[in-house]
N, C-alpha and C. Protein backbone atom coordinates (compact mmCIF):
# COMPACT_ATOMS: atom_id res chain seq x y z
N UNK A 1 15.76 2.00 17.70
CA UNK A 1 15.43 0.99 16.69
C UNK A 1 15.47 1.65 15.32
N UNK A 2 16.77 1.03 14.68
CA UNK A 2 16.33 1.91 13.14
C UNK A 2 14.93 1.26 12.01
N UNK A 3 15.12 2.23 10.92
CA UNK A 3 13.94 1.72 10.23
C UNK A 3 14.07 0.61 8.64
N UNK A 4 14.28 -0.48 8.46
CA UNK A 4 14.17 -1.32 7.71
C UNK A 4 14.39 -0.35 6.21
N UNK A 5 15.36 -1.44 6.06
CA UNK A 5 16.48 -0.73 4.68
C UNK A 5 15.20 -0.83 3.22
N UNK A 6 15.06 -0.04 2.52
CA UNK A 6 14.21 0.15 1.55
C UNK A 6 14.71 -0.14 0.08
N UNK A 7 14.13 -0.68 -0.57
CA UNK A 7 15.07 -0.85 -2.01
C UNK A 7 14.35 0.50 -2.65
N UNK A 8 15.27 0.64 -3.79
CA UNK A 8 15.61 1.41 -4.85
C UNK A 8 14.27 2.35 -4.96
N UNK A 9 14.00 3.50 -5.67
CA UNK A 9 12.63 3.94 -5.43
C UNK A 9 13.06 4.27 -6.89
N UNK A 10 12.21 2.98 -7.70
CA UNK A 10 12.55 2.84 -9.08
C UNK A 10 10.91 2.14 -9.51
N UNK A 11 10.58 2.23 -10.89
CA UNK A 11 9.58 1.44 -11.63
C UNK A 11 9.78 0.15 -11.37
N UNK A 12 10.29 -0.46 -11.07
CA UNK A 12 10.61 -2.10 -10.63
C UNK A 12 10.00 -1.65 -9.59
N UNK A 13 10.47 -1.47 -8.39
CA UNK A 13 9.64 -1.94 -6.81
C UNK A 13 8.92 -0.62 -6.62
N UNK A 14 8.30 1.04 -7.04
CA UNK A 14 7.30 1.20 -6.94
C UNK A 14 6.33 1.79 -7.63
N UNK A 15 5.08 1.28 -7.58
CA UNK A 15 3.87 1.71 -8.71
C UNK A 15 4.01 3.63 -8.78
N UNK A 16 4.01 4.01 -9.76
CA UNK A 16 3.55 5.78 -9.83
C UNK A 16 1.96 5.89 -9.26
N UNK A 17 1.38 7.05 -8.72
CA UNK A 17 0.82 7.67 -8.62
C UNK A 17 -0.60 6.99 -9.17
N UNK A 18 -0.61 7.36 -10.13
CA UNK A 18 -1.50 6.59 -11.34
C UNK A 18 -2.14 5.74 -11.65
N UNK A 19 -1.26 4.36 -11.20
CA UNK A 19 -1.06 2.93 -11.14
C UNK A 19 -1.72 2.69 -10.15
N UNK A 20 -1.93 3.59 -8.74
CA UNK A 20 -2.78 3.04 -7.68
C UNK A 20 -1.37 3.23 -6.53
N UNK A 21 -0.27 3.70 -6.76
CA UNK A 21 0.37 3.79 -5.51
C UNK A 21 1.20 2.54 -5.10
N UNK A 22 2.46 2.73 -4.01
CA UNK A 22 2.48 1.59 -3.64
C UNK A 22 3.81 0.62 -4.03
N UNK A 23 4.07 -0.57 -3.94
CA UNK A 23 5.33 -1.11 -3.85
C UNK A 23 4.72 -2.19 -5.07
N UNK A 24 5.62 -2.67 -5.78
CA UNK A 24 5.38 -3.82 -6.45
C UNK A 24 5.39 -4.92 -5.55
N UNK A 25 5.28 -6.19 -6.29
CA UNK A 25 5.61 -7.60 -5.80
C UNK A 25 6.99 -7.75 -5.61
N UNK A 26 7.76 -6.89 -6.73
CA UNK A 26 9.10 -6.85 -6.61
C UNK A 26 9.86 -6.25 -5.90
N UNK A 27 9.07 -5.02 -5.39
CA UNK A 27 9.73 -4.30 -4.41
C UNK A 27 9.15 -4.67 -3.31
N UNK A 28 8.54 -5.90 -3.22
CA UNK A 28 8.29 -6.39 -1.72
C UNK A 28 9.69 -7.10 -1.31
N UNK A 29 9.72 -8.18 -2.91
CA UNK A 29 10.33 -9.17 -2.63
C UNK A 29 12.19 -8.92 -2.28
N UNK A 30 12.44 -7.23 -3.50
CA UNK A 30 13.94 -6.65 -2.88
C UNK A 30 13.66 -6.07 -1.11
N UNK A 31 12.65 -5.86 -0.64
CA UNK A 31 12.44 -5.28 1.31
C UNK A 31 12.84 -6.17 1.23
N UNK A 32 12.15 -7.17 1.45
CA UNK A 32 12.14 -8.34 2.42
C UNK A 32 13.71 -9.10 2.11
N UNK A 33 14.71 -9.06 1.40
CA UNK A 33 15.61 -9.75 1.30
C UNK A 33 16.75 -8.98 1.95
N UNK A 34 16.60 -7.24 1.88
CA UNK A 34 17.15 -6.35 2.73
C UNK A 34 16.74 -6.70 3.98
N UNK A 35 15.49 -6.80 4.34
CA UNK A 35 15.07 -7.11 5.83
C UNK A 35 14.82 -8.51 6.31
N UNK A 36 15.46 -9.43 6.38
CA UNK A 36 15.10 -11.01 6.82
C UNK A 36 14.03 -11.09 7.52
N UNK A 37 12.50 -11.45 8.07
CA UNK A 37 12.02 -11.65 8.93
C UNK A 37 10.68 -10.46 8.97
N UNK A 38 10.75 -9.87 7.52
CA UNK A 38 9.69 -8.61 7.49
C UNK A 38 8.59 -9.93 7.20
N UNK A 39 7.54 -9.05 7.55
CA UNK A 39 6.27 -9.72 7.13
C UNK A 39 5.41 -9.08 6.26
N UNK A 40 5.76 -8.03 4.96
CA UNK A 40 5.72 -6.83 3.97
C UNK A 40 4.93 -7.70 3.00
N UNK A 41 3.58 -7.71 2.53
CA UNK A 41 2.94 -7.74 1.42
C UNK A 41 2.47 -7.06 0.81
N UNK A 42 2.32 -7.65 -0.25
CA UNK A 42 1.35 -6.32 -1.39
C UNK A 42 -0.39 -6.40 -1.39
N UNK A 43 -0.41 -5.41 -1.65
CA UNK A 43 -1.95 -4.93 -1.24
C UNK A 43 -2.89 -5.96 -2.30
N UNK A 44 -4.09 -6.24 -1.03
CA UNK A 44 -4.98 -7.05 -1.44
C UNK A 44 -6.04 -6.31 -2.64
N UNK A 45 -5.66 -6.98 -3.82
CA UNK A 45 -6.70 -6.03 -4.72
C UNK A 45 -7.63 -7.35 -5.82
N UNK A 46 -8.01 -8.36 -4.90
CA UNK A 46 -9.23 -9.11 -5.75
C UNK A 46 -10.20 -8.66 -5.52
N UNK A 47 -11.66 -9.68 -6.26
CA UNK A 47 -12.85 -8.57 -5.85
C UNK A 47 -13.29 -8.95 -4.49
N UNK A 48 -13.29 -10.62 -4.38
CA UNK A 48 -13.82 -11.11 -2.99
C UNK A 48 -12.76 -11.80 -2.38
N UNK A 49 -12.09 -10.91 -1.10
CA UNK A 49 -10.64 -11.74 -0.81
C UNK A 49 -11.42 -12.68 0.56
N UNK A 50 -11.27 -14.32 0.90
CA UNK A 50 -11.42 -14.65 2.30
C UNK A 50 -10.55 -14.87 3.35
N UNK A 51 -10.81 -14.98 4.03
CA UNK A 51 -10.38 -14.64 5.39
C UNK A 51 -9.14 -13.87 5.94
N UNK A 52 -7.60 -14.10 6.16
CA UNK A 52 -6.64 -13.43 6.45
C UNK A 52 -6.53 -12.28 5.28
N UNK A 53 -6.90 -12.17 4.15
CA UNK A 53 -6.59 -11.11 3.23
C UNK A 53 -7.43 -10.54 3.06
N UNK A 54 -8.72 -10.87 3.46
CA UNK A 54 -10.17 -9.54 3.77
C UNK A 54 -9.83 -9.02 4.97
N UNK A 55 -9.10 -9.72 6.13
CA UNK A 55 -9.49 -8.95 7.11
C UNK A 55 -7.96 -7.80 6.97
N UNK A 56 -6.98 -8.18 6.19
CA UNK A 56 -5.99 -7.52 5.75
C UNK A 56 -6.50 -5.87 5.37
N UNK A 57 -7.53 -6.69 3.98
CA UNK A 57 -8.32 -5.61 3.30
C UNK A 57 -9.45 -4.32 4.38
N UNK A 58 -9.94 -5.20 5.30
CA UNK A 58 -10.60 -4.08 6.49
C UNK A 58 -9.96 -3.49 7.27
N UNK A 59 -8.94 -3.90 7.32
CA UNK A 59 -7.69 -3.11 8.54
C UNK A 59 -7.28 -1.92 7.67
N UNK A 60 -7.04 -2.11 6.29
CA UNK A 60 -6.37 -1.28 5.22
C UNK A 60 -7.23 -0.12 4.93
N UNK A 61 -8.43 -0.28 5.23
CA UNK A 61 -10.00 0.98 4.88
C UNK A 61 -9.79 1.45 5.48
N UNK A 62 -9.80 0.50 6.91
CA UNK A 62 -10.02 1.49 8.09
C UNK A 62 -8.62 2.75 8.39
N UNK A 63 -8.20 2.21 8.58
CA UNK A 63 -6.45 2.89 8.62
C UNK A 63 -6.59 4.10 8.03
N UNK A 64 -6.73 3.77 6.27
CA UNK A 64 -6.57 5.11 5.38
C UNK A 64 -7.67 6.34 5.24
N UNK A 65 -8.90 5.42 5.68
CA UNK A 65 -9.99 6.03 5.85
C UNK A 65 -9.97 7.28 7.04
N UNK A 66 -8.72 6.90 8.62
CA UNK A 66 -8.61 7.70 9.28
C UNK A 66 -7.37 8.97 8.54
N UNK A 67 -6.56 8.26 7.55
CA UNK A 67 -5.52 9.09 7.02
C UNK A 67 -6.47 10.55 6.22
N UNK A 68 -7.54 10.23 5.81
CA UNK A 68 -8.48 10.96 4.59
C UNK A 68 -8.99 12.15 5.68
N UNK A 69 -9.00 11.77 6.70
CA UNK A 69 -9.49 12.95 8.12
C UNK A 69 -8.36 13.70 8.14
N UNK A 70 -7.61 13.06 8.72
CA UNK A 70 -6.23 14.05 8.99
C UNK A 70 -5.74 14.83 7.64
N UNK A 71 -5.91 14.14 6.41
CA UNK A 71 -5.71 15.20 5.14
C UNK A 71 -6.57 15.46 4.52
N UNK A 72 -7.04 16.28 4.56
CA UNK A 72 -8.35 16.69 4.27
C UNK A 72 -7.94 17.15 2.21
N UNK A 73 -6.97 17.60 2.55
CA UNK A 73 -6.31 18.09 0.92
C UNK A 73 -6.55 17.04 -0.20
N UNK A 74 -6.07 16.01 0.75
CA UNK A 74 -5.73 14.57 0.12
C UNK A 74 -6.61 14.25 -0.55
N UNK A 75 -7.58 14.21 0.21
CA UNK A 75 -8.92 13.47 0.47
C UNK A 75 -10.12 13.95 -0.95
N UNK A 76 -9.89 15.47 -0.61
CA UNK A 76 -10.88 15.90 -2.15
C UNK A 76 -9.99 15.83 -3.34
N UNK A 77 -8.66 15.50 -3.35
CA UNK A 77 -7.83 15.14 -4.68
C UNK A 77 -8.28 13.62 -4.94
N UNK A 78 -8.73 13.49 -6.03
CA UNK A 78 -8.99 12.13 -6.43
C UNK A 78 -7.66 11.37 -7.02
N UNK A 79 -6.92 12.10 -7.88
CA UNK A 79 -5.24 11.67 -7.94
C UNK A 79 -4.40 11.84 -6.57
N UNK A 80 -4.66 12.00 -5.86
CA UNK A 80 -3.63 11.94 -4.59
C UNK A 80 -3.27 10.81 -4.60
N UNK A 81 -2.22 10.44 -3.75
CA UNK A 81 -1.80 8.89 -3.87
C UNK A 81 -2.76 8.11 -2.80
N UNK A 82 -2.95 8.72 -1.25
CA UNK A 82 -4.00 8.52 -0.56
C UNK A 82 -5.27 7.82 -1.55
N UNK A 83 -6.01 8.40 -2.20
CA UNK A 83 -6.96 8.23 -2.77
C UNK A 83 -6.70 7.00 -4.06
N UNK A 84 -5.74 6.88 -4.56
CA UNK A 84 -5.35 5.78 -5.79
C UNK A 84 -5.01 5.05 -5.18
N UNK A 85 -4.10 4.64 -4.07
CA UNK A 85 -4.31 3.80 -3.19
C UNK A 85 -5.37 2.89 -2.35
N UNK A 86 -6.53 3.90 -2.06
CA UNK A 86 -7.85 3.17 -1.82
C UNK A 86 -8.23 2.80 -2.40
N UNK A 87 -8.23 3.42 -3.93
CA UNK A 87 -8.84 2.75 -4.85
C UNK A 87 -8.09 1.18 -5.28
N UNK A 88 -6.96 1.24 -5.37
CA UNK A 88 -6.13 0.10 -5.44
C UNK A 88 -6.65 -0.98 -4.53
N UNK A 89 -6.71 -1.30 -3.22
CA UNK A 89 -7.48 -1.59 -2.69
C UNK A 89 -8.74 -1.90 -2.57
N UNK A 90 -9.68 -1.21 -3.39
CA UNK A 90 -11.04 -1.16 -3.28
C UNK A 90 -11.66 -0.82 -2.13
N UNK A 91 -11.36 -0.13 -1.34
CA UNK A 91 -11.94 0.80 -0.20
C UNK A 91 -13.03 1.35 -0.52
């Protein structure tokens, strides 16, 4: 099974480092037109999301929260992308 064609790795479809990490809206919207049938969104970042996009948002803690174990490097870098990413999120 190959792996789903990626657009451009440009300021259009993805955020720097900085920004919190991560794909734009736009670089969802160039995947998903490379990939017909992806189900690729962008990260839930309101303050109170309900139902399918909180539980989006708890799947997303939990996940990275196990990534922060396995990199321990990551984890005490507060600029890591790991870490601007949670924060993006609000983890």
């Amino acid at each position: 099974m190959s792996k789903g064609e990626m657009p451009p790795r440009n300021k259009k479809n993805f955020r720097p480092t900085k920004a919190g990490a991560g794909m734009t809206e736009a670089g969802v919207k160039a995947y998903r037109r490379k990939n017909p049938g992806s189900k690729l969104q962008t990260a839930v970042t309101e303050d109170n999301p309900t139902g399918k996009r909180a539980a989006r948002r708890k799947s997303y803690c939990a996940r990275s929260a196990g990534q922060m174990k396995d990199f321990p490097e990551a984890a005490k870098d507060p600029n890591s992308r790991l870490r601007q990413a949670r924060r993006r999120w609000k983890c």
